[in-house]
N, C-alpha and C. Protein backbone atom coordinates (compact mmCIF):
# COMPACT_ATOMS: atom_id res chain seq x y z
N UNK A 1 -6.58 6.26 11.89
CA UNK A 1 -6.30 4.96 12.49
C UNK A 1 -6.67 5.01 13.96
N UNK A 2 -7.21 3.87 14.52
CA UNK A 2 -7.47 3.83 16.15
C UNK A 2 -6.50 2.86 16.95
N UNK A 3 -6.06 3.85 17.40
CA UNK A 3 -5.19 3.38 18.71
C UNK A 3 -6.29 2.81 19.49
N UNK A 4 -5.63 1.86 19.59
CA UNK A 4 -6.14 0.07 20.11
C UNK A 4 -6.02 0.03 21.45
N UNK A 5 -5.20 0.78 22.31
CA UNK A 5 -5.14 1.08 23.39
C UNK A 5 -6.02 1.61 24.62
N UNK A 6 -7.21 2.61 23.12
CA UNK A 6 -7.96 3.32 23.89
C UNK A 6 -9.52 3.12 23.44
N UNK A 7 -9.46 1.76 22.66
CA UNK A 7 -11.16 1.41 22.25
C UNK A 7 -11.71 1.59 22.88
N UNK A 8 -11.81 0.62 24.18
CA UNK A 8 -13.10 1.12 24.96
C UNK A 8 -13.42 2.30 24.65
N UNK A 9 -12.48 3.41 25.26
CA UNK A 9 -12.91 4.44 26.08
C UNK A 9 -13.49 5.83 24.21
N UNK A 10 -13.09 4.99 23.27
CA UNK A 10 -13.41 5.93 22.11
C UNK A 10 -14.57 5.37 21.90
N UNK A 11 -15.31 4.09 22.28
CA UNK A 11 -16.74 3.70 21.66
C UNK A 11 -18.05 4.20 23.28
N UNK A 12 -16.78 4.45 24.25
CA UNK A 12 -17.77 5.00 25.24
C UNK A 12 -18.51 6.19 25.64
N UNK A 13 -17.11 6.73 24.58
CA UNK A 13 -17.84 8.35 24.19
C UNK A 13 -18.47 8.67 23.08
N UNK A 14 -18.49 7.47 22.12
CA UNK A 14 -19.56 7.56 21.38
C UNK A 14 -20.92 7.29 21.36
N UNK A 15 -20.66 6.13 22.54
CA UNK A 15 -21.60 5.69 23.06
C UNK A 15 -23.08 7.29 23.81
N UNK A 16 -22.15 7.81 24.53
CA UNK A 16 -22.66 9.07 24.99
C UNK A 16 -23.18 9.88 24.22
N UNK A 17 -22.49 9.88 22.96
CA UNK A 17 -23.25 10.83 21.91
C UNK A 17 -24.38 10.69 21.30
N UNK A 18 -24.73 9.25 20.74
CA UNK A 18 -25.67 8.76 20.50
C UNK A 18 -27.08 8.84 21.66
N UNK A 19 -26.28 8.46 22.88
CA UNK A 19 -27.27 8.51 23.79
C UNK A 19 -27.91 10.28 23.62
N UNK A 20 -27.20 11.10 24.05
CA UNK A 20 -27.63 12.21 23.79
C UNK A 20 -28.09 12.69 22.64
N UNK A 21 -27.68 12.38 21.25
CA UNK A 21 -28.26 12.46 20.28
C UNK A 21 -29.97 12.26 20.39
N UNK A 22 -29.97 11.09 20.42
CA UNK A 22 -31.43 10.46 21.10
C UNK A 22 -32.11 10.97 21.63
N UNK A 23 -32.04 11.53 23.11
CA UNK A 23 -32.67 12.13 24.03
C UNK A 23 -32.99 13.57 23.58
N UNK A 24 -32.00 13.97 22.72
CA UNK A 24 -33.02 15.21 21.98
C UNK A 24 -33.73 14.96 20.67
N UNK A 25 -33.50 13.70 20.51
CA UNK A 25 -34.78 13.17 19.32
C UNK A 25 -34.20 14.39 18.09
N UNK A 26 -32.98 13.73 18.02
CA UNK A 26 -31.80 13.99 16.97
C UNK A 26 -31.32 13.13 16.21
N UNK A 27 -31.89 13.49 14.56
CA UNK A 27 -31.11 12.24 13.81
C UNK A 27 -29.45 12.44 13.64
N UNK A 28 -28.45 11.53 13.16
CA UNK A 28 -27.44 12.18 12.55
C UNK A 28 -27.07 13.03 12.28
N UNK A 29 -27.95 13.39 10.91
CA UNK A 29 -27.70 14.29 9.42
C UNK A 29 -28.17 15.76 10.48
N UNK A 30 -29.15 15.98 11.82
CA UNK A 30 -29.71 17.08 12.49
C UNK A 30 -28.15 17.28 13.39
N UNK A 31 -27.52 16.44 14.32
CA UNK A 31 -26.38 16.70 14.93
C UNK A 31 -25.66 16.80 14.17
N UNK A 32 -25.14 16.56 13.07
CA UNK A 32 -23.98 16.50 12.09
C UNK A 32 -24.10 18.27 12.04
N UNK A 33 -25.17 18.66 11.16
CA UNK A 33 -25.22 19.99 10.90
C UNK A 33 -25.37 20.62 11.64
N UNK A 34 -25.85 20.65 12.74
CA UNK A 34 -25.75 22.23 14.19
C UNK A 34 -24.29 21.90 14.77
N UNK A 35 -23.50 20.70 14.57
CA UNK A 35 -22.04 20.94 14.93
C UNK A 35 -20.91 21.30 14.28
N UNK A 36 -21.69 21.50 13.02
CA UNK A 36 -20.78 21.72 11.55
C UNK A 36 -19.99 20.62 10.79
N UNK A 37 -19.87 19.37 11.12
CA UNK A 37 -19.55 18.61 10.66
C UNK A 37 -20.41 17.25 9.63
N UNK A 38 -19.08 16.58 8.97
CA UNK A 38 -20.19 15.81 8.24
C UNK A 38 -21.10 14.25 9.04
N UNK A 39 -21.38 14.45 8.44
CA UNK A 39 -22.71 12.94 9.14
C UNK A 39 -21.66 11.81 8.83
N UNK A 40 -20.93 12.08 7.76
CA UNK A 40 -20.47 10.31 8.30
C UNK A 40 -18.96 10.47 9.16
N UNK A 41 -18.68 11.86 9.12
CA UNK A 41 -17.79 11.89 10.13
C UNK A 41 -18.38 11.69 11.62
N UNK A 42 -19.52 12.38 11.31
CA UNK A 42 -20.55 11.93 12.90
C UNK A 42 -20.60 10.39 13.66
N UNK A 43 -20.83 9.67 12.74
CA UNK A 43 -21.15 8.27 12.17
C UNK A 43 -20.25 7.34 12.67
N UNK A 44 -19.06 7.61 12.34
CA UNK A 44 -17.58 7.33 12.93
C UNK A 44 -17.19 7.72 14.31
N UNK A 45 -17.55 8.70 14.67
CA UNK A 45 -17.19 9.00 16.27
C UNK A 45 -18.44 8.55 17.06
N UNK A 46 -19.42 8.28 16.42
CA UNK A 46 -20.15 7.69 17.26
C UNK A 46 -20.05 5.88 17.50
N UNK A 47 -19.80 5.41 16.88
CA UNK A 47 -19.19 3.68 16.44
C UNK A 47 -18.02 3.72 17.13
N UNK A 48 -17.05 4.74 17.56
CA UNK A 48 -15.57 4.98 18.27
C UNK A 48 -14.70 4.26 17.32
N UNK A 49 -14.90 4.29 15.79
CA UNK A 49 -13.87 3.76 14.99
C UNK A 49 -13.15 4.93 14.49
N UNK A 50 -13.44 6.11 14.46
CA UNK A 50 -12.52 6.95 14.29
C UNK A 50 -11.91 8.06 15.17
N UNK A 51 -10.69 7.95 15.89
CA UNK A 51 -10.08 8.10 16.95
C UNK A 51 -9.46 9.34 16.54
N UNK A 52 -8.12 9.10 15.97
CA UNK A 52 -6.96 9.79 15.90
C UNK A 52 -7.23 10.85 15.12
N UNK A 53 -7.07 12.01 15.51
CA UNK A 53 -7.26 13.44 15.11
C UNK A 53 -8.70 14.60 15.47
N UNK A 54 -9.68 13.97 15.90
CA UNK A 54 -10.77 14.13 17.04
C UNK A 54 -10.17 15.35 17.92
N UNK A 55 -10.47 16.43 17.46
CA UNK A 55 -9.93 17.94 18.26
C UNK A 55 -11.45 18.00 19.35
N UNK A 56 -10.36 18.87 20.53
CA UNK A 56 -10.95 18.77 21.28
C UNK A 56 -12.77 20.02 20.95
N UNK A 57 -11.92 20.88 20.23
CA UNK A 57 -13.14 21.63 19.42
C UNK A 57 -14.29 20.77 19.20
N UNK A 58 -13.93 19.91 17.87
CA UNK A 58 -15.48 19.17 17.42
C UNK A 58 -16.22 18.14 18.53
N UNK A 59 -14.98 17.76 19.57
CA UNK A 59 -16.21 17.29 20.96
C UNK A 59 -16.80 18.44 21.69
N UNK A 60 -16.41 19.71 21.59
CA UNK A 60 -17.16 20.54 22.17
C UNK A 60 -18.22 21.35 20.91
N UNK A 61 -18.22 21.46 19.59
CA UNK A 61 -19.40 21.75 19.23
C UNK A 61 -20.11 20.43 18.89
N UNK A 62 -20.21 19.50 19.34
CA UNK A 62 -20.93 18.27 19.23
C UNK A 62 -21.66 18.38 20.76
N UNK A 63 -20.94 18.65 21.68
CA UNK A 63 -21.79 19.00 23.16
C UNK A 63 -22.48 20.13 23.39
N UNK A 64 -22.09 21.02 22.47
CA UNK A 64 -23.05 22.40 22.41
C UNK A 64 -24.25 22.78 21.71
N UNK A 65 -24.33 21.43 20.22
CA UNK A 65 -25.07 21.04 20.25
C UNK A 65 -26.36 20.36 20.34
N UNK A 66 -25.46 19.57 21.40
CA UNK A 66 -26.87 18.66 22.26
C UNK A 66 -26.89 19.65 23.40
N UNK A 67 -26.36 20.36 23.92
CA UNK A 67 -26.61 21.18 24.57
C UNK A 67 -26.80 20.60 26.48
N UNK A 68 -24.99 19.66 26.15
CA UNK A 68 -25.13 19.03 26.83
C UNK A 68 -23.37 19.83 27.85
N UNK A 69 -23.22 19.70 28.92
CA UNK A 69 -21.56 19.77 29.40
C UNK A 69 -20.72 18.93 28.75
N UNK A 70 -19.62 19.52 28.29
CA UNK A 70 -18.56 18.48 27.62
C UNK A 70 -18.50 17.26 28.67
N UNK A 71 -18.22 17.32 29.59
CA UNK A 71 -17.58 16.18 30.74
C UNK A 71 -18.71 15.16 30.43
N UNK A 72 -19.55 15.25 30.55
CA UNK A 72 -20.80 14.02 30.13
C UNK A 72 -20.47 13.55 29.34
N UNK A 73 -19.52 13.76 28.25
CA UNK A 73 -18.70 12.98 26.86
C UNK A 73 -17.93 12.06 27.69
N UNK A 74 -16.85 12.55 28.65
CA UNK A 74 -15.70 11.94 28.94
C UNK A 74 -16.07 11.06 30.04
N UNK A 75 -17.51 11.25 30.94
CA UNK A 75 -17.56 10.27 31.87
C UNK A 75 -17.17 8.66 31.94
N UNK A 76 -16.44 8.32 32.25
CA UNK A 76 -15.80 6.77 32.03
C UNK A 76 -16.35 5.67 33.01
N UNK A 77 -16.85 4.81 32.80
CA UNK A 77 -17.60 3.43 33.00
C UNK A 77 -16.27 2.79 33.21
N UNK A 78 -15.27 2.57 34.16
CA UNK A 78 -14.22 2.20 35.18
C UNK A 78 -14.39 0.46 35.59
């Protein structure tokens, strides 16, 4: 379930992922699997519809993936 409280800021870091996804000319199903997770769990954190339970782990092998600094996830548009 998504706490409603914190939409923005869960579709802004999905927002980031995608972007980075992209920029390494990364489909889904390619980030899904070098982070170990599934694609439509991917799918979901990238849309910011799935919030609640999002360990801080799978945002960091999702950034180690892109081979990006975690904090570039969390940068916030204020």
């Amino acid at each position: 379930m998504l706490d409603s409280s914190f939409t923005r800021e869960y579709k802004q870091i999905g927002a980031k992922i995608v972007y980075y996804r992209r920029l390494k000319g990364y489909t889904q199903e390619t980030l899904a699997f070098k982070a170990g997770i599934s694609t439509s769990y991917l799918s979901r954190i990238e849309r910011g519809t799935y919030a609640t339970g999002i360990s801080l782990s799978t945002f960091m092998k999702i950034a180690k993936a892109l081979d990006v600094d975690i904090s570039k996830l969390f940068e916030m548009d204020f």
